[in-house]
PDB file of N, CA and C in Angstrom:
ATOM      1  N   UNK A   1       0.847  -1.178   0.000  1.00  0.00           N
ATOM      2  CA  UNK A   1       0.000   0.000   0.000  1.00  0.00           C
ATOM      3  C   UNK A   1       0.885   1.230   0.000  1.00  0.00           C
ATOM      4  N   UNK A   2       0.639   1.899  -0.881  1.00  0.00           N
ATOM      5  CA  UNK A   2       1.180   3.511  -1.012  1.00  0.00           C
ATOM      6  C   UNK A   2       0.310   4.802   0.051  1.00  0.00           C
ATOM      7  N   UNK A   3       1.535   5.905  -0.799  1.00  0.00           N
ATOM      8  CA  UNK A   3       0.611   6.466   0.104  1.00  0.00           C
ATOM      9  C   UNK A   3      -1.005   6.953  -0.450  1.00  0.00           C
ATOM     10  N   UNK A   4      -2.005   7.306   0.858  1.00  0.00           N
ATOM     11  CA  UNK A   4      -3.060   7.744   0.639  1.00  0.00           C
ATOM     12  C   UNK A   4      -3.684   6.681   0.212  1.00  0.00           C
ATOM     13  N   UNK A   5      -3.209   5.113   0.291  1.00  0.00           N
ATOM     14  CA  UNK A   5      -4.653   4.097  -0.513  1.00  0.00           C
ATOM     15  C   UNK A   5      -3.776   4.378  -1.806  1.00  0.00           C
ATOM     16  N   UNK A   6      -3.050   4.459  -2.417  1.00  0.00           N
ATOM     17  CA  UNK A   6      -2.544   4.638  -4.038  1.00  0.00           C
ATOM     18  C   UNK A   6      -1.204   3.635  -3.850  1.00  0.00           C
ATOM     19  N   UNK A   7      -1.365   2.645  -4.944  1.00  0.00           N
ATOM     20  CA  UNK A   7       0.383   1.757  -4.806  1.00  0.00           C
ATOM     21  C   UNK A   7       1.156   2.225  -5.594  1.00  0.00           C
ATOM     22  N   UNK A   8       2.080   1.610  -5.734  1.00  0.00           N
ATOM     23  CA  UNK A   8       3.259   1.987  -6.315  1.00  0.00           C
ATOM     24  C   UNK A   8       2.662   1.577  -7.725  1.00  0.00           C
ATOM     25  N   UNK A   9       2.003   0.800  -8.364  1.00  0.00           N
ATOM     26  CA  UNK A   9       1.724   0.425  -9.566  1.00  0.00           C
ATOM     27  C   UNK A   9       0.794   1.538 -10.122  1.00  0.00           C
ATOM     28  N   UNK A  10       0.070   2.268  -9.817  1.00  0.00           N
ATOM     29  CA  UNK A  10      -1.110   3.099  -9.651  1.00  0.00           C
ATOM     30  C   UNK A  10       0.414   4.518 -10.013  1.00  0.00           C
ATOM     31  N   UNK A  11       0.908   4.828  -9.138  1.00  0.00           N
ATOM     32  CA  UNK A  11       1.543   6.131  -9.356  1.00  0.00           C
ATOM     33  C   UNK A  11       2.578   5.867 -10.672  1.00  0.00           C
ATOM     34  N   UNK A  12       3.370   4.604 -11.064  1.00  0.00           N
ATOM     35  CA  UNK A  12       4.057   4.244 -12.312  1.00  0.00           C
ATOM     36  C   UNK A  12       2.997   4.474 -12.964  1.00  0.00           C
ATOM     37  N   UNK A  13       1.943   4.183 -13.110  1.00  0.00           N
ATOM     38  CA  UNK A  13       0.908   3.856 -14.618  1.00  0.00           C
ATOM     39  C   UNK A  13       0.643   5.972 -14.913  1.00  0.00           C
ATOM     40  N   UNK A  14       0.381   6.411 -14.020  1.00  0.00           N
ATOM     41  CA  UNK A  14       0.258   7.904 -13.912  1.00  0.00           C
ATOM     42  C   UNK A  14       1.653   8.523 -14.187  1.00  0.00           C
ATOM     43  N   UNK A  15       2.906   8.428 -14.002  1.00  0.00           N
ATOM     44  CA  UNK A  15       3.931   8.971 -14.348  1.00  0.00           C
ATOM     45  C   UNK A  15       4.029   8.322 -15.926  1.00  0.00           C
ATOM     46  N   UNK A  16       3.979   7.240 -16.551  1.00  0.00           N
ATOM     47  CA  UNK A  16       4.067   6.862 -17.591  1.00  0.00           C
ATOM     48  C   UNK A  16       2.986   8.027 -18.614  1.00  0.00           C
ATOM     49  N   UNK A  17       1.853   7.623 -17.820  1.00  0.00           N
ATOM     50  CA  UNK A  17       0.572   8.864 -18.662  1.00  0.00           C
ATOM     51  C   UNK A  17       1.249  10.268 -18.852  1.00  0.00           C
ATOM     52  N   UNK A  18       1.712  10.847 -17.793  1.00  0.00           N
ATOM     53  CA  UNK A  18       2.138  12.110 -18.004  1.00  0.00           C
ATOM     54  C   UNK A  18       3.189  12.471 -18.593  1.00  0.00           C
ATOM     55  N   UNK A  19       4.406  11.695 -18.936  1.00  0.00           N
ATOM     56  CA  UNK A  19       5.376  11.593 -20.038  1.00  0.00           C
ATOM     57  C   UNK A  19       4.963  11.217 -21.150  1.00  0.00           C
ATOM     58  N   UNK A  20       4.113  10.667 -21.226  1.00  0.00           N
ATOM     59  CA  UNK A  20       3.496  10.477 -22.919  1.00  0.00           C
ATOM     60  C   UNK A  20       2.784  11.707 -23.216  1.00  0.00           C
ATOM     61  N   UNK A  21       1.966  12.671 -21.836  1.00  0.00           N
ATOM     62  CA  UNK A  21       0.992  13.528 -22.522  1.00  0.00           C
ATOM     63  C   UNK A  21       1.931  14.838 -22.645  1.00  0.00           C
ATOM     64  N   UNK A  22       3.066  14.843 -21.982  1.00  0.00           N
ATOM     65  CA  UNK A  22       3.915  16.353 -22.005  1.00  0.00           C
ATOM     66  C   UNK A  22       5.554  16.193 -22.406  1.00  0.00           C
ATOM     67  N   UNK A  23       5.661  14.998 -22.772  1.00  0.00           N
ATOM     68  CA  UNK A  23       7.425  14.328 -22.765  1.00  0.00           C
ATOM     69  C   UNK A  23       8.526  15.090 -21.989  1.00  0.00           C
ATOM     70  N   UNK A  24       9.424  14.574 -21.857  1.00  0.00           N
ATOM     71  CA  UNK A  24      10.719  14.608 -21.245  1.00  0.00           C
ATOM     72  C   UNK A  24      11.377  15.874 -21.264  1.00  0.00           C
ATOM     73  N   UNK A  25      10.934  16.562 -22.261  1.00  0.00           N
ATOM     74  CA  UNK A  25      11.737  17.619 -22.221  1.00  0.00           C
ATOM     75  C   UNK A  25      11.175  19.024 -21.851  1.00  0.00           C
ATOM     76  N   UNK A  26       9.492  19.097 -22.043  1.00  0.00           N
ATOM     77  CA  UNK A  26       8.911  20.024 -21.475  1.00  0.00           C
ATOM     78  C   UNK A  26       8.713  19.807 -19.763  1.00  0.00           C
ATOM     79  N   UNK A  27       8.544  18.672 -19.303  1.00  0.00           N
ATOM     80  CA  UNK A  27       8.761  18.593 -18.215  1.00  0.00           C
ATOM     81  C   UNK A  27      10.166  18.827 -17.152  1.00  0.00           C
ATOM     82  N   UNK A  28      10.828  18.782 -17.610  1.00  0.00           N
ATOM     83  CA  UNK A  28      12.620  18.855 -17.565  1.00  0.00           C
ATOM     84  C   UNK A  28      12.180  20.686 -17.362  1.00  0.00           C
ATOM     85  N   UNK A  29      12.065  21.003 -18.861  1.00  0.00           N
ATOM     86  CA  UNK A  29      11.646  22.543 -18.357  1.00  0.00           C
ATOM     87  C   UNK A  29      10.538  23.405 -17.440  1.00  0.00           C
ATOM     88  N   UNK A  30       9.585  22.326 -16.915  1.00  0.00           N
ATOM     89  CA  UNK A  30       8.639  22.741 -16.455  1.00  0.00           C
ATOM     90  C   UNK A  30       9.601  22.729 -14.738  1.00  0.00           C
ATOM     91  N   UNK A  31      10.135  21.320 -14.499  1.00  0.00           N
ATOM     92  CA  UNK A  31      10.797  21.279 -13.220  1.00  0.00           C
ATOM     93  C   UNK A  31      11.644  22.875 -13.342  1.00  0.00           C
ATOM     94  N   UNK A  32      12.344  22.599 -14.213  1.00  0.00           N
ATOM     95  CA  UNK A  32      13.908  23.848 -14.100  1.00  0.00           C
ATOM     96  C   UNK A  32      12.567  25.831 -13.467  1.00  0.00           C
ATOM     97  N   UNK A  33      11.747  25.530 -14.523  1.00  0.00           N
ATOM     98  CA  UNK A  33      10.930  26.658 -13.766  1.00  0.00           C
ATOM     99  C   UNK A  33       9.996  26.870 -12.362  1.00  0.00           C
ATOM    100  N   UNK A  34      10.098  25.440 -12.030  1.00  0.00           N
ATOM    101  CA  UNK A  34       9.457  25.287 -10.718  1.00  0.00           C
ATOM    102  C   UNK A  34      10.462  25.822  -9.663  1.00  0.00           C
ATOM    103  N   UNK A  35      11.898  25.154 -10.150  1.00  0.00           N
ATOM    104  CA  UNK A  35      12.689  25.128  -9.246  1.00  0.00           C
ATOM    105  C   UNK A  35      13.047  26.819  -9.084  1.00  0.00           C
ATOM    106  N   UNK A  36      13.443  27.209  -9.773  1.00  0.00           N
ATOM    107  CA  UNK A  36      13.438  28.874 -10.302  1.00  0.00           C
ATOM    108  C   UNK A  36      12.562  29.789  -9.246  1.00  0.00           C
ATOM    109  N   UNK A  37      11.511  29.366  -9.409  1.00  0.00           N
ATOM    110  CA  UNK A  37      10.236  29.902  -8.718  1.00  0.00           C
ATOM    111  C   UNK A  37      10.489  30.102  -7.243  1.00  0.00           C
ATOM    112  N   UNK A  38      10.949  28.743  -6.760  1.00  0.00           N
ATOM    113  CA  UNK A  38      10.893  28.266  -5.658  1.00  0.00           C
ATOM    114  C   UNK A  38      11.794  29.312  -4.872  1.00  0.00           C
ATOM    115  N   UNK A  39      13.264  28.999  -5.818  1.00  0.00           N
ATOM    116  CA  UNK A  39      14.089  30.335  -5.276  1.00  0.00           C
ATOM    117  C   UNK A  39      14.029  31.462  -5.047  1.00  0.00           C
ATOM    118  N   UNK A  40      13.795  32.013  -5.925  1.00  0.00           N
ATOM    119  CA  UNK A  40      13.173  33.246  -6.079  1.00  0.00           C
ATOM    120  C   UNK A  40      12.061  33.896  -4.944  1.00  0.00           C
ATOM    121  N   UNK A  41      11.445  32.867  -4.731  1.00  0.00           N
ATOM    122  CA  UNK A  41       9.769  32.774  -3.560  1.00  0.00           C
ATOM    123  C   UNK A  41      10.525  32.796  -2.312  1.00  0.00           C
ATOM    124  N   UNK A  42      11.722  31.953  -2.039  1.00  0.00           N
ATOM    125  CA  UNK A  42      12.485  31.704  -0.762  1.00  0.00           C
ATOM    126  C   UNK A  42      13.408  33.376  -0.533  1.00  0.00           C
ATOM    127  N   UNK A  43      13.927  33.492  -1.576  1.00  0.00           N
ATOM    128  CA  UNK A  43      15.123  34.880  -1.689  1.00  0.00           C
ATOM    129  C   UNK A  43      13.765  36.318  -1.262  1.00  0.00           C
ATOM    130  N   UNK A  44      12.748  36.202  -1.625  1.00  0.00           N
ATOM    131  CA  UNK A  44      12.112  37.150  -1.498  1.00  0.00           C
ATOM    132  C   UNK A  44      11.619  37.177  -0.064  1.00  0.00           C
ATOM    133  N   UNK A  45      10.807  35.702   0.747  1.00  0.00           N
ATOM    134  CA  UNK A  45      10.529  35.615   1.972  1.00  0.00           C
ATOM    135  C   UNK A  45      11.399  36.477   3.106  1.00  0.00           C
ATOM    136  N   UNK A  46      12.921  35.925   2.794  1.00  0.00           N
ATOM    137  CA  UNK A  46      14.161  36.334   3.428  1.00  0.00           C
ATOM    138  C   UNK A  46      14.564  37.532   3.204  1.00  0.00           C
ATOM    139  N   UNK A  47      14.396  38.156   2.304  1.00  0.00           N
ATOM    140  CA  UNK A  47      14.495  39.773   2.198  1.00  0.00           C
ATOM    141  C   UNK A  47      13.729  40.594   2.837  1.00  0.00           C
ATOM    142  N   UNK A  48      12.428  39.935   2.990  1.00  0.00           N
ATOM    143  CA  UNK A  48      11.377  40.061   3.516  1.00  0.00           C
ATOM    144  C   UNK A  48      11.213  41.519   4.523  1.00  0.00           C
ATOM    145  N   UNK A  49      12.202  41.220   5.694  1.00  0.00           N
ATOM    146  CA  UNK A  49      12.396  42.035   6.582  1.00  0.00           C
ATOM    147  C   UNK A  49      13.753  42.741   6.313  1.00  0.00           C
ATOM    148  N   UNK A  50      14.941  42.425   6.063  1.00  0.00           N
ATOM    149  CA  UNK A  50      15.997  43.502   5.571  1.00  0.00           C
ATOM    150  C   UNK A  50      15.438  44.472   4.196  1.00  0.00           C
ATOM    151  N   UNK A  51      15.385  44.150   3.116  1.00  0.00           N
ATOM    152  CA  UNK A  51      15.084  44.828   2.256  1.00  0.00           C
ATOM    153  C   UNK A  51      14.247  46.214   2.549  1.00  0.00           C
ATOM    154  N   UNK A  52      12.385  45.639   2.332  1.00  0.00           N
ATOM    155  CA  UNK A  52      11.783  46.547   2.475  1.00  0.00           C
ATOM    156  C   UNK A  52      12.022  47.526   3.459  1.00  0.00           C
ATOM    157  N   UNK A  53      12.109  47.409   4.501  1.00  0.00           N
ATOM    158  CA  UNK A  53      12.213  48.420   5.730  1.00  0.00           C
ATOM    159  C   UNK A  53      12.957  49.390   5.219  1.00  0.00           C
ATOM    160  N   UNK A  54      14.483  48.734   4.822  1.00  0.00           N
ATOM    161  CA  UNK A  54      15.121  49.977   4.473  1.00  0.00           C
ATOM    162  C   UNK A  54      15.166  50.884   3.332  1.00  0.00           C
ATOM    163  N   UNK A  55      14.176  49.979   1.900  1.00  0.00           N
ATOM    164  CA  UNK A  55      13.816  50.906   1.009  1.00  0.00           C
ATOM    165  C   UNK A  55      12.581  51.972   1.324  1.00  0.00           C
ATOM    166  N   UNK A  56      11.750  51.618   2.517  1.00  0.00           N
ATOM    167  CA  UNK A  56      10.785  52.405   2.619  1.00  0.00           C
ATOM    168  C   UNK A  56      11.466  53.746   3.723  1.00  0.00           C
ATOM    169  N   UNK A  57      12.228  53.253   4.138  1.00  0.00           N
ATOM    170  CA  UNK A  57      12.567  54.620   5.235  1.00  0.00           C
ATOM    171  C   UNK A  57      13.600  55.507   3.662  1.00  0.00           C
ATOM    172  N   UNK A  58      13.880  54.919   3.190  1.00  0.00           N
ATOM    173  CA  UNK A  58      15.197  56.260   1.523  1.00  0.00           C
ATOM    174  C   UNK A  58      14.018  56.731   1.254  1.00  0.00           C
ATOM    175  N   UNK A  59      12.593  55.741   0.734  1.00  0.00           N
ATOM    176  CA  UNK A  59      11.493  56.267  -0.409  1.00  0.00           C
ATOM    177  C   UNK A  59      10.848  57.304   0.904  1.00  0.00           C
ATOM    178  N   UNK A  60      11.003  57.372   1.913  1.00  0.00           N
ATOM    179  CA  UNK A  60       9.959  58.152   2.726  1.00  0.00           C
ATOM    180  C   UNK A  60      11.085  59.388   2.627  1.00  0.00           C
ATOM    181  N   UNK A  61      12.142  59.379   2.623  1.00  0.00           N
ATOM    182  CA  UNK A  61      13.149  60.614   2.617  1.00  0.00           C
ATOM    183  C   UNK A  61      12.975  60.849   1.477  1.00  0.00           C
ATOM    184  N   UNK A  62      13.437  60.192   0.375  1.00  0.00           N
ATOM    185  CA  UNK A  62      12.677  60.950  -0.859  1.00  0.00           C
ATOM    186  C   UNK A  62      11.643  61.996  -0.904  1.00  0.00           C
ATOM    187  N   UNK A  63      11.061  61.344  -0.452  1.00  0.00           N
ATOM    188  CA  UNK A  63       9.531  61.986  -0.526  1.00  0.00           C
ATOM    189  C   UNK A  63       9.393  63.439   0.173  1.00  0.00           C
ATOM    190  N   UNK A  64       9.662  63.256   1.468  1.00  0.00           N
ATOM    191  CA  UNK A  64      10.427  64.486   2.282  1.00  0.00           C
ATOM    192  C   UNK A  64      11.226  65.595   1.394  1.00  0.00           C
ATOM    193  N   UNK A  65      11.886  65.195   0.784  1.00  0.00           N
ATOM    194  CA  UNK A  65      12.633  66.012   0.282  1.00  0.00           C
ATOM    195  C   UNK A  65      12.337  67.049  -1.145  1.00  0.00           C
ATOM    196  N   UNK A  66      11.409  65.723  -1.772  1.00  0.00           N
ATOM    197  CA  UNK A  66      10.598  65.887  -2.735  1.00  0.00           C
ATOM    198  C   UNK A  66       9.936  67.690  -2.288  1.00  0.00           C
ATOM    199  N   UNK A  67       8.809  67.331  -1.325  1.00  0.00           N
ATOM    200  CA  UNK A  67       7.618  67.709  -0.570  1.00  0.00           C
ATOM    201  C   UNK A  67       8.640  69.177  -0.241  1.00  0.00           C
ATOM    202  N   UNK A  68       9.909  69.571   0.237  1.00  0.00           N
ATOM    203  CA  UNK A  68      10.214  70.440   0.455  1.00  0.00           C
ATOM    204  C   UNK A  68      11.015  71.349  -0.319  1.00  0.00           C
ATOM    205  N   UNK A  69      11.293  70.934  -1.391  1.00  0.00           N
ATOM    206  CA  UNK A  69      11.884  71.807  -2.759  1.00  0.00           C
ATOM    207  C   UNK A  69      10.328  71.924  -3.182  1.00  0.00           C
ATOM    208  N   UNK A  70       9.388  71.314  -3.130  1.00  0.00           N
ATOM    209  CA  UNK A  70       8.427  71.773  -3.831  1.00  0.00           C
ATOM    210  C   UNK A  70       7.546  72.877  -2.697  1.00  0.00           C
ATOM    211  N   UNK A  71       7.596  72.943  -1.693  1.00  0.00           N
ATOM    212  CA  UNK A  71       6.979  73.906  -1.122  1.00  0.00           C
ATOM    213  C   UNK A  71       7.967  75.597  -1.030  1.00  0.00           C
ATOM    214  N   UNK A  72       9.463  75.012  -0.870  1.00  0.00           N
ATOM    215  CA  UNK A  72      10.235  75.812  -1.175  1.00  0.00           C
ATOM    216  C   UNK A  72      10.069  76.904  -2.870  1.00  0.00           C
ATOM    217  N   UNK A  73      10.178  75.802  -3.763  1.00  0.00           N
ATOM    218  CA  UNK A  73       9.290  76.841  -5.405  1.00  0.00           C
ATOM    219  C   UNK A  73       8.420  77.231  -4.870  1.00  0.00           C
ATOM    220  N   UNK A  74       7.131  77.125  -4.398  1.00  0.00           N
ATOM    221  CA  UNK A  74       5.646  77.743  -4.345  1.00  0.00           C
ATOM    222  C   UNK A  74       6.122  79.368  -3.280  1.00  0.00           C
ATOM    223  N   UNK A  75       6.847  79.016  -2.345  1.00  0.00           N
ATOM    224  CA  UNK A  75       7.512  80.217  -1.996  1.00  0.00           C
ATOM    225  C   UNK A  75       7.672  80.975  -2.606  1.00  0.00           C
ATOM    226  N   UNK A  76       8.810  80.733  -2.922  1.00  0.00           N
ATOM    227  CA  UNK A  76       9.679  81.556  -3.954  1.00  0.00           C
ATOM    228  C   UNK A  76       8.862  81.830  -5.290  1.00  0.00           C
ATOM    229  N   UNK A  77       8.041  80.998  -5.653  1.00  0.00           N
ATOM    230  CA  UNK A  77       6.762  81.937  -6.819  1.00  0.00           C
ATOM    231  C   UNK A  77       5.950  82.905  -6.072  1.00  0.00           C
ATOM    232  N   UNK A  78       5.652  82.650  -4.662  1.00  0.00           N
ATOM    233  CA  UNK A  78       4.530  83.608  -4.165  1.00  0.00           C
ATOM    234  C   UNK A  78       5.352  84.705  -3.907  1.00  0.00           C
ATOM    235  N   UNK A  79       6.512  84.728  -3.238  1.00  0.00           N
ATOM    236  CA  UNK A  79       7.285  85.506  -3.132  1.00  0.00           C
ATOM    237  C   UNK A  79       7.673  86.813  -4.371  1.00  0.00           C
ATOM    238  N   UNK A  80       7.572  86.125  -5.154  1.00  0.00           N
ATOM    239  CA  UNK A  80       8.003  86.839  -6.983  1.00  0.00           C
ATOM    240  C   UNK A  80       6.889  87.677  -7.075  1.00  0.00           C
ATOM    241  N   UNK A  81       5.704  87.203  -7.175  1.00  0.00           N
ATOM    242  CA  UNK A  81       4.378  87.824  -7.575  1.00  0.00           C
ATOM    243  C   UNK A  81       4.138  88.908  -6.549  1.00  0.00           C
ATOM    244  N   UNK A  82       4.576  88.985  -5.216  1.00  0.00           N
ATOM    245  CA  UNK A  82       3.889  89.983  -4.376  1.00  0.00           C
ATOM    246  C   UNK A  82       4.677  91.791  -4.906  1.00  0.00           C
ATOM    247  N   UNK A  83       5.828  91.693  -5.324  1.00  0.00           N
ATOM    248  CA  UNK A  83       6.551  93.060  -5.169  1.00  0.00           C
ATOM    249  C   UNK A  83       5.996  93.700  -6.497  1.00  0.00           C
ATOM    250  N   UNK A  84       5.528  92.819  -8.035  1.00  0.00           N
ATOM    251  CA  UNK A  84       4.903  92.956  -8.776  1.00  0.00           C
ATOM    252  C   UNK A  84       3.603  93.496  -8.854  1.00  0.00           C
ATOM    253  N   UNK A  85       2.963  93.097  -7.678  1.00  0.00           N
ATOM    254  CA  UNK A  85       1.430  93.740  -7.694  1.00  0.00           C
ATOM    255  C   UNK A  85       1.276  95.280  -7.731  1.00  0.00           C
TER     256      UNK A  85
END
């Protein structure tokens, strides 16, 4: 008995089916992209907490900085327009 109630004859007859319906070599590539995935899914988990944190505290200074050259122009335009009036 296999697992789940399924034998070993039962899972050969199903691996045989599925190499006849997708052959050897798309499957070969289907693994190589699973495996890919997998990494990728693991490298990202683990970045998880180093990465983001510290791109969001630069993008929040960005932003800051952004936010204060641009209030700084609106100044300095309101500033322009008043001696003109």
């Amino acid at each position: 008995m296999g697992v789940g109630g399924i034998s070993i004859w039962q899972l050969l007859i199903i691996l045989v089916i599925v190499v006849l319906l997708f052959g050897t070599k798309k499957l070969r590539n289907m693994g190589g992209d699973l495996g890919s995935a997998i990494k990728s899914f693991k490298k990202a988990v683990s970045d998880k907490d180093g990465g983001k944190n510290g791109a969001a505290d630069q993008g929040a200074g960005k932003v800051g900085l952004e936010n204060q050259s641009a209030a700084g122009q609106a100044q300095e335009t309101a500033g322009a327009k008043k001696p003109s009036d």
